[in-house]
Protein backbone atom coordinates (compact mmCIF):
# COMPACT_ATOMS: atom_id res chain seq x y z
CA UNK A 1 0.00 0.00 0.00
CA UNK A 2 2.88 2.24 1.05
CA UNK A 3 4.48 1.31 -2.27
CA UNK A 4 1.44 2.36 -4.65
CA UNK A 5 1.01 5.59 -2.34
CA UNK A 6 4.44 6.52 -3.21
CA UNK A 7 4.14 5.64 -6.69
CA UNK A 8 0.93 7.67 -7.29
CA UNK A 9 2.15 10.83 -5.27
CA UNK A 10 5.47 10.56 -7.78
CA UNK A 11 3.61 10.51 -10.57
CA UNK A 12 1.35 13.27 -9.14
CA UNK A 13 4.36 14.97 -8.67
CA UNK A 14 5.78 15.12 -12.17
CA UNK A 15 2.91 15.69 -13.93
CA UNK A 16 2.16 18.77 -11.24
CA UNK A 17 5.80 19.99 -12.16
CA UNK A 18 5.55 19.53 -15.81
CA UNK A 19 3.30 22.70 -17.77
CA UNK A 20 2.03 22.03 -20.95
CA UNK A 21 2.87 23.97 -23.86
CA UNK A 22 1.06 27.24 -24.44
CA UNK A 23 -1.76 26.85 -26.93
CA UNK A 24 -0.71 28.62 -29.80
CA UNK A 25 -1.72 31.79 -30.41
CA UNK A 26 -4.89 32.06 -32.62
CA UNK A 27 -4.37 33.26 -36.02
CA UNK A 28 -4.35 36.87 -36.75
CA UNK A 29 -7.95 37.42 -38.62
CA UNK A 30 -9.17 40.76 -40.71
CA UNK A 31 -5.71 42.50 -40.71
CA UNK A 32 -6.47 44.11 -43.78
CA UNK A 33 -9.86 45.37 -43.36
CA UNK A 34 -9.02 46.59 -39.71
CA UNK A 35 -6.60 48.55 -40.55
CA UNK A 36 -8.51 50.11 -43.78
CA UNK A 37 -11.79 50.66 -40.88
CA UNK A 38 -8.72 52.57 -38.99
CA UNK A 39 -7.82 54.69 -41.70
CA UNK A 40 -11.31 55.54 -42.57
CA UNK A 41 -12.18 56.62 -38.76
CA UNK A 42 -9.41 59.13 -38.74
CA UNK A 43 -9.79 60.38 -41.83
CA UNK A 44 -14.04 60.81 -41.12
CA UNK A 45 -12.60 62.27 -37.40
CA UNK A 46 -10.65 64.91 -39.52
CA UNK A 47 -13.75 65.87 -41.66
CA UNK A 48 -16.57 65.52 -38.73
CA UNK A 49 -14.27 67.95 -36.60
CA UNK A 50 -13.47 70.64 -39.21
CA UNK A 51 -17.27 70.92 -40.28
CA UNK A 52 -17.85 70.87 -36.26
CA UNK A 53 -14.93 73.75 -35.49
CA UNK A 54 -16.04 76.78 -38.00
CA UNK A 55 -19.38 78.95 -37.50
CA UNK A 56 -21.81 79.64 -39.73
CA UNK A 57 -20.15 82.98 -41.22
CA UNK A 58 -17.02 81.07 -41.81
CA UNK A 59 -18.61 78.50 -44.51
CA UNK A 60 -18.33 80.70 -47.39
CA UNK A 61 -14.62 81.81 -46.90
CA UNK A 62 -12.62 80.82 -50.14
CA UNK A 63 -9.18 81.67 -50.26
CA UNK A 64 -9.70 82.67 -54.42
CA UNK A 65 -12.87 82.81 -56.07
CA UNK A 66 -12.00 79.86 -58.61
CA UNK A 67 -12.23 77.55 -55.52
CA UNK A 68 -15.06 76.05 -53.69
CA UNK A 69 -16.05 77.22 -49.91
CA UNK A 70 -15.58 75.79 -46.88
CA UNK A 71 -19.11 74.61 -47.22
CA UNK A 72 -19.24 73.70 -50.55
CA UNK A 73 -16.14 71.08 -49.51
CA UNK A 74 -18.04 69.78 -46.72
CA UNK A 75 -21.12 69.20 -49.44
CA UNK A 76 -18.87 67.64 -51.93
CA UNK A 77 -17.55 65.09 -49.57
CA UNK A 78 -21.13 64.18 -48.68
CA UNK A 79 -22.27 63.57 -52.50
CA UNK A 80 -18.84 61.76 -52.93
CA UNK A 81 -19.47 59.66 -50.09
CA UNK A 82 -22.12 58.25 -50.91
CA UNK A 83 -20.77 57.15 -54.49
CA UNK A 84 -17.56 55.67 -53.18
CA UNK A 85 -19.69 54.00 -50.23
CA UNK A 86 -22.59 52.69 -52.51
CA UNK A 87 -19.82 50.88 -54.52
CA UNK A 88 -18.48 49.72 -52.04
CA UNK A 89 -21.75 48.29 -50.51
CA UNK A 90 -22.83 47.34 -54.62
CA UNK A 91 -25.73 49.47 -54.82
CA UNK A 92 -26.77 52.42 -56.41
CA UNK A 93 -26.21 55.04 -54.80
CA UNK A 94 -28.66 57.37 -52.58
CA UNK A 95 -27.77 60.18 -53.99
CA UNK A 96 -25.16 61.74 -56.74
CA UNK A 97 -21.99 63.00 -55.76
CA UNK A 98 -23.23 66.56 -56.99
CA UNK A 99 -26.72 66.49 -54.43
CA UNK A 100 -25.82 68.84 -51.79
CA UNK A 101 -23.23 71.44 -52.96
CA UNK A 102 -25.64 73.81 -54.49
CA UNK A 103 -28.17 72.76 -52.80
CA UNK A 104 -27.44 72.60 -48.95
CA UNK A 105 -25.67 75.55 -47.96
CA UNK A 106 -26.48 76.21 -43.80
CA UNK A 107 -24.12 75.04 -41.57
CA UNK A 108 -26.35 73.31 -39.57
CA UNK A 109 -27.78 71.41 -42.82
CA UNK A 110 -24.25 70.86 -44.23
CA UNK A 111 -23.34 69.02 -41.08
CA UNK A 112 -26.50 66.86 -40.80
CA UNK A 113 -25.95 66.22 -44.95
CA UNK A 114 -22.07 65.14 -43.80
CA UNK A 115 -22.53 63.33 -41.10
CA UNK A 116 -25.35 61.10 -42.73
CA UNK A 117 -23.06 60.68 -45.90
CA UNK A 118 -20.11 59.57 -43.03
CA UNK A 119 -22.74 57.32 -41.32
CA UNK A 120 -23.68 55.60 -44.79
CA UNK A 121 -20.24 55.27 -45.41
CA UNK A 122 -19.32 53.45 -41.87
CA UNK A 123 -21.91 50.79 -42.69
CA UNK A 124 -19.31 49.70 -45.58
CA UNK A 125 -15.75 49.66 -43.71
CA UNK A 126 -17.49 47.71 -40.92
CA UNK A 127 -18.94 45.08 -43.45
CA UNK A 128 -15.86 44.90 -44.93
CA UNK A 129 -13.46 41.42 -44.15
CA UNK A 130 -10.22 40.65 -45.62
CA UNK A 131 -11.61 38.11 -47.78
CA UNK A 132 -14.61 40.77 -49.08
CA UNK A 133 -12.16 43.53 -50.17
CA UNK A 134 -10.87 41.28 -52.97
CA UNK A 135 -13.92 41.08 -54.24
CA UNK A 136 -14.68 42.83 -57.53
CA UNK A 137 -16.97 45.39 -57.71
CA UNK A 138 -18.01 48.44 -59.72
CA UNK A 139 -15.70 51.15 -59.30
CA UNK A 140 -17.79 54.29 -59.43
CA UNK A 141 -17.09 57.52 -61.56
CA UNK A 142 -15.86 54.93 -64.72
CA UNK A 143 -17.97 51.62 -63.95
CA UNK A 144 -14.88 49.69 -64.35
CA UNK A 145 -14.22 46.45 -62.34
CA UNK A 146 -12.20 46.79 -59.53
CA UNK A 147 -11.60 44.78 -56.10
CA UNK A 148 -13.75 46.73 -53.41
CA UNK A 149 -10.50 47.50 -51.02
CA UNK A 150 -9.38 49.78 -54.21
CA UNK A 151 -13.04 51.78 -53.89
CA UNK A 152 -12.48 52.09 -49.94
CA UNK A 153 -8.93 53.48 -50.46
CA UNK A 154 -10.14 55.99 -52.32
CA UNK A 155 -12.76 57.19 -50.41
CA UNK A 156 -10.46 57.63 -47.43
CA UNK A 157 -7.84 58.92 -49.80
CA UNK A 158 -10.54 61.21 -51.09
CA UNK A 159 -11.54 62.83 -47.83
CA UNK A 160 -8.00 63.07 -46.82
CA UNK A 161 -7.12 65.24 -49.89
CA UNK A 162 -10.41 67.64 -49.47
CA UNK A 163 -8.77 67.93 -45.57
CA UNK A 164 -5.36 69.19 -47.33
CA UNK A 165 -8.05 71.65 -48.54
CA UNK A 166 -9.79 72.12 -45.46
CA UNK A 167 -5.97 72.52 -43.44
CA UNK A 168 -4.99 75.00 -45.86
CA UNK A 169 -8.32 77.26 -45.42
CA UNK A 170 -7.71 77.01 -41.53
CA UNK A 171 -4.63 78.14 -41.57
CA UNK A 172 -5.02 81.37 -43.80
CA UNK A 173 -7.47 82.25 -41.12
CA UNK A 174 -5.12 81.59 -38.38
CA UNK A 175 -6.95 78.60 -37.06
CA UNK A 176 -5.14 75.39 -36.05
CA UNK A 177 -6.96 72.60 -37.88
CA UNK A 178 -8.34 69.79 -35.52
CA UNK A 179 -5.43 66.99 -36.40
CA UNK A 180 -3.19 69.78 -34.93
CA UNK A 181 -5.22 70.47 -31.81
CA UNK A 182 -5.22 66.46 -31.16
């Protein structure tokens, strides 16, 4: 009895001292498209917070007259949104990239236009998966076939250009844009 009580508190007593491997860790999944949704959320932060950070008397400055307004940009962005974004999601889209500039020209209306246009838009980076942005879709503006992640890309590059606008109208009115401020 002694014998087996020895035996089984040895063998208790190895197996207690001996850890088992780690489990592996799991496999990285949506890389891609979390990284793209990151890109797209500052980008939208930089927009959302310039439209946010000017008053009403401050959406028609233009540096030049051959250039669109600070609201105007905000209204082109919307329309443009929802192109890029309805590609994206492969549907027509809700409205043309032209709808608002003319059209919508408080600031309280540009920002409601915007920020449904950015809400539209979020819909399609968090659909999005690795394995989805290969897919081929529509590309808008020529109707050419193109993998979705290319449509996505250029929305985000999109609104970051019209903030190199945006920056550049801030600045010639001594304000410090809101990726500054951050």
């Amino acid at each position: 009895m002694l014998r087996r009580l020895t035996g089984l508190m040895f063998c208790v007593m190895v197996v207690a001292g001996c850890e088992a491997p780690p489990p592996a860790a799991p496999e990285p999944t949506e890389i891609l498209s979390g990284e793209l949704t990151r890109a797209w959320q500052g980008a939208r932060l930089n927009i959302v917070e310039s439209a946010e950070l000017l008053e009403e008397a401050q959406y028609g400055f233009r540096p030049v007259e051959s250039v669109r307004t600070f609201g105007q940009l905000l209204t082109h962005i919307a329309g443009a949104n929802y192109v890029f974004c309805a590609a994206a999601r492969g549907e027509a889209p809700p409205h043309a990239e032209d709808a608002f500039e003319a059209a919508v020209t408080a600031r309280a209306d540009i920002i409601r236009v915007l920020g449904e246009s950015m809400t539209y838009c979020d819909e399609a980076y968090e659909r999005a998966t690795d394995r989805s942005l290969a897919e081929t879709v529509e590309a808008p503006f020529t109707g050419d076939a193109t993998p979705r992640v290319g449509v996505l890309v250029g929305n985000i590059g999109h609104l970051n250009e019209h903030y190199g606008n945006l920056v550049t109208y801030f600045r010639i009115n001594g304000i410090v844009p809101p990726s500054s401020r951050r």
